[in-house]
N, C-alpha and C. Protein backbone atom coordinates (compact mmCIF):
# COMPACT_ATOMS: atom_id res chain seq x y z
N UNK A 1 -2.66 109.26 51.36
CA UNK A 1 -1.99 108.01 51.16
C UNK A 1 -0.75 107.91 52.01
N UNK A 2 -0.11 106.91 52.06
CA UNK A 2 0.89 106.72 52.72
C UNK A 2 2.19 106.91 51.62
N UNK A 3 3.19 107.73 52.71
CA UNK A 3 4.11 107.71 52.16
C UNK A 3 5.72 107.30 52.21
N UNK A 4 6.98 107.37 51.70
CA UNK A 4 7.92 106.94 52.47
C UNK A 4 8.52 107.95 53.24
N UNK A 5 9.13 107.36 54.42
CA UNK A 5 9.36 108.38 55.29
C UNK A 5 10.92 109.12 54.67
N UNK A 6 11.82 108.59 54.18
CA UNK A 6 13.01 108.95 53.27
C UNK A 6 12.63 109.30 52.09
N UNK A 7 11.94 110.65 52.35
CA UNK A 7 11.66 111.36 50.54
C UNK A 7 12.24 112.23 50.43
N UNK A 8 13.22 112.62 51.52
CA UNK A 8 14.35 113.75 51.42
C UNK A 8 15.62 112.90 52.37
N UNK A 9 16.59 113.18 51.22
CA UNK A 9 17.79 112.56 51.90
C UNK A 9 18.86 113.83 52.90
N UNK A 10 19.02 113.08 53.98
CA UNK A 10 20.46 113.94 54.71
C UNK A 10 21.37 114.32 54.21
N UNK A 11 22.16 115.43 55.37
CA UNK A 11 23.31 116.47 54.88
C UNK A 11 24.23 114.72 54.64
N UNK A 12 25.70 115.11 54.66
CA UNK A 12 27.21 114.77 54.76
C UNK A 12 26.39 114.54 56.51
N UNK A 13 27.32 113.80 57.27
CA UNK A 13 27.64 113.76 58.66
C UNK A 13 28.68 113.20 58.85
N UNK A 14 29.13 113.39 59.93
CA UNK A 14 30.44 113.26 60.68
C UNK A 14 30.27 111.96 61.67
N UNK A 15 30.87 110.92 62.05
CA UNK A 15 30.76 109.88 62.55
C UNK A 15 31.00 109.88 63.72
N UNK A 16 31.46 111.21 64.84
CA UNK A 16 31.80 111.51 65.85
C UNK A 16 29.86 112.15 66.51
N UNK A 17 29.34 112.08 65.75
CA UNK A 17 28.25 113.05 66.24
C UNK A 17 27.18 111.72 65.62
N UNK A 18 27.53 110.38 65.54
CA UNK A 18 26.25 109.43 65.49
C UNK A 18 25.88 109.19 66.94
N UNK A 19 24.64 108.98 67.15
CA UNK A 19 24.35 108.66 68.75
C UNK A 19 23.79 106.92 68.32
N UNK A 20 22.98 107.29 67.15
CA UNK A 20 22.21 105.75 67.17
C UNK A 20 22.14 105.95 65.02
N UNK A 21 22.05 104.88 64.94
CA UNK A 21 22.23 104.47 63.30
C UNK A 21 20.96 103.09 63.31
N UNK A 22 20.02 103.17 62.42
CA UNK A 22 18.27 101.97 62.73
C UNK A 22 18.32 102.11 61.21
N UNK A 23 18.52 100.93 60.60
CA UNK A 23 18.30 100.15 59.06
C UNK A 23 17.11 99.51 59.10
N UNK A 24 15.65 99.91 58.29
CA UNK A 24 14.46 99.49 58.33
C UNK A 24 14.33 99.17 57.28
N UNK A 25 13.79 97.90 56.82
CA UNK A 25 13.90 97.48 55.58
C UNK A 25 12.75 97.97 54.48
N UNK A 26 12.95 97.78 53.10
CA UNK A 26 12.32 98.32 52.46
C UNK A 26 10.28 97.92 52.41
N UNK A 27 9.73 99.03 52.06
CA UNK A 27 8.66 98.93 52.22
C UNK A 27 7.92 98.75 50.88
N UNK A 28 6.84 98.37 50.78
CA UNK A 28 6.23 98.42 49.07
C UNK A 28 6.19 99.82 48.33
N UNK A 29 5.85 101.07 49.56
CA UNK A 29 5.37 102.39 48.63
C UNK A 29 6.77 103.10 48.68
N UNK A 30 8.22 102.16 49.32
CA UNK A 30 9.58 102.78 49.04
C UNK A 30 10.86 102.38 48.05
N UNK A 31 11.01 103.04 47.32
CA UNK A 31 12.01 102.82 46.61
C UNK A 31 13.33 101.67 46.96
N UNK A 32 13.84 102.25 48.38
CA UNK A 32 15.14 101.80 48.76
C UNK A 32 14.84 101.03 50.03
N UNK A 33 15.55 100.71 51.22
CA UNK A 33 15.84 100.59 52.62
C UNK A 33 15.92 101.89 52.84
N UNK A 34 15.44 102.07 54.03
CA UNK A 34 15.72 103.76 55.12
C UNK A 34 16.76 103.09 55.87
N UNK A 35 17.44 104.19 56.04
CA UNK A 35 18.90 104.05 56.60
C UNK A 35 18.52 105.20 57.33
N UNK A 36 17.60 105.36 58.68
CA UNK A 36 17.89 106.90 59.77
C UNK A 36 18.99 107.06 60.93
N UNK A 37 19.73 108.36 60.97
CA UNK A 37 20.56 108.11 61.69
C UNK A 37 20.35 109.26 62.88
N UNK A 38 20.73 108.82 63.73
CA UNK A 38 20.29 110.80 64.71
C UNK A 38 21.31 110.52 65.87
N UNK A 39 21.43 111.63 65.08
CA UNK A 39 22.99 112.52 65.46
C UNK A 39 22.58 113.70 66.50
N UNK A 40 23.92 114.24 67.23
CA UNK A 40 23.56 115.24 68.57
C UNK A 40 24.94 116.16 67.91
N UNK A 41 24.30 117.26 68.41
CA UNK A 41 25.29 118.70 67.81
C UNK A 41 24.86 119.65 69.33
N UNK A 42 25.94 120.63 70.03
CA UNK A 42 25.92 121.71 70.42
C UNK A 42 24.80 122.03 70.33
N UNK A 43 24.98 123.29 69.03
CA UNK A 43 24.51 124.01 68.53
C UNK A 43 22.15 123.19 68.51
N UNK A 44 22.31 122.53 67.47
CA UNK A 44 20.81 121.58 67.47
C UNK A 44 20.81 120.48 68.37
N UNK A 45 21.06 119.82 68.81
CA UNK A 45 20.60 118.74 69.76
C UNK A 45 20.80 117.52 69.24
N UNK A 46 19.53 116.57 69.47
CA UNK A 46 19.31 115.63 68.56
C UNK A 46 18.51 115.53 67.31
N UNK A 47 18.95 115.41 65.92
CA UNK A 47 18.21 114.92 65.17
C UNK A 47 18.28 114.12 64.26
N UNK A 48 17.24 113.89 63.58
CA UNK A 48 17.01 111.90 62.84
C UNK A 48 17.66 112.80 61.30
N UNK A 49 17.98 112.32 60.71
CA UNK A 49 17.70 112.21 59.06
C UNK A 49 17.82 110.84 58.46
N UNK A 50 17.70 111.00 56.96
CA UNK A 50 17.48 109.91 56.27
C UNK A 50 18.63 109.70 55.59
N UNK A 51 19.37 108.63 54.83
CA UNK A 51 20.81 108.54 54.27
C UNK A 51 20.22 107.91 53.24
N UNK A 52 20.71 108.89 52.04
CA UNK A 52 21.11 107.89 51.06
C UNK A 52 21.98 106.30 50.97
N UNK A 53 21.41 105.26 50.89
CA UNK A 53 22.23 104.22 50.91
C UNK A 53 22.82 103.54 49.81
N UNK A 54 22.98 104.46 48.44
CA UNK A 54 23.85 104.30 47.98
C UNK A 54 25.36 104.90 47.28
N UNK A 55 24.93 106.23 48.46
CA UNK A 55 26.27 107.13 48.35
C UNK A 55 27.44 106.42 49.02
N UNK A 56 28.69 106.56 48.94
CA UNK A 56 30.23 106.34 49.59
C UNK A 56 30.03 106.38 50.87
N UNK A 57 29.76 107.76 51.23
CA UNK A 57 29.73 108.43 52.36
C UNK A 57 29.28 106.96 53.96
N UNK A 58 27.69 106.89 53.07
CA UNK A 58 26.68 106.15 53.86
C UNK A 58 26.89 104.65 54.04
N UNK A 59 27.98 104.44 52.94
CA UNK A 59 28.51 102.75 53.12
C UNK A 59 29.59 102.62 53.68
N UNK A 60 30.46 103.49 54.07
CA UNK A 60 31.26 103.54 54.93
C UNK A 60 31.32 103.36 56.17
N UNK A 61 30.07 104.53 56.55
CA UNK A 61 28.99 104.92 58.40
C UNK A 61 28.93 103.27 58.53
N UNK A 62 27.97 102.94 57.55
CA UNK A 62 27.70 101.24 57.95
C UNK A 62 28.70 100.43 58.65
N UNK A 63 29.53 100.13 57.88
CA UNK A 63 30.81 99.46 57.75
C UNK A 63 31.42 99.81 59.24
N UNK A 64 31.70 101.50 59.50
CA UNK A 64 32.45 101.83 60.96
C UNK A 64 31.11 101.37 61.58
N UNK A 65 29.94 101.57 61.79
CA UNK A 65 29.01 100.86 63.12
C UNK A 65 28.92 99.76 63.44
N UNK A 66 29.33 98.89 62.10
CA UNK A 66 29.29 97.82 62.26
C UNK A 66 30.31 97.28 63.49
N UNK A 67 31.59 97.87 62.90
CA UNK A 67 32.96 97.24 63.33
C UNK A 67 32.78 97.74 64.96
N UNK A 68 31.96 99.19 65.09
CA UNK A 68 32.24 100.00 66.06
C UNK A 68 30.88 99.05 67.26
N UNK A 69 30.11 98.95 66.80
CA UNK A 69 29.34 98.12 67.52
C UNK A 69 29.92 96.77 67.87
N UNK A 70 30.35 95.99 67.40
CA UNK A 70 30.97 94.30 67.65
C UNK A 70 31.78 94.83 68.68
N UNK A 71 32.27 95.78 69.48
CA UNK A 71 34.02 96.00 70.05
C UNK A 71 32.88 96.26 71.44
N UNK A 72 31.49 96.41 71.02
CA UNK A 72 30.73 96.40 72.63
C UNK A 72 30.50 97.65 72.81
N UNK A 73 30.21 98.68 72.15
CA UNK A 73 30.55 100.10 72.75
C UNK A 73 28.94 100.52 72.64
């Protein structure tokens, strides 16, 4: 069967290490909206995870991409 792709949520992240932030809206067999974000580290490279979107943390990220995107960057 099909499943949702956010059935395990991401660490904490740091907002210096977002490369790209993609809000896909909710699906019938998903609970929430997927919120994936993929981030670049040294150490691992690039990778995607999934955000809880209704932790602090993850409504914040929003909020700075938002603002941080409109300024053109």
């Amino acid at each position: 069967g099909v499943k949702c792709k956010c059935s395990r949520k991401g660490p904490k992240i740091r907002f210096s290490n977002v490369r790209k932030l993609e809000i896909k809206p909710r699906y019938p067999f998903c609970v929430e909206e997927m919120i994936i974000v993929t981030l670049w580290t040294r150490v691992r490279g690039e990778q995607q995870h999934c955000l809880n979107p209704k932790r602090q943390n993850t409504v914040r990220l929003l909020k700075w991409y938002r603002v941080w995107k409109e300024k053109g960057r």
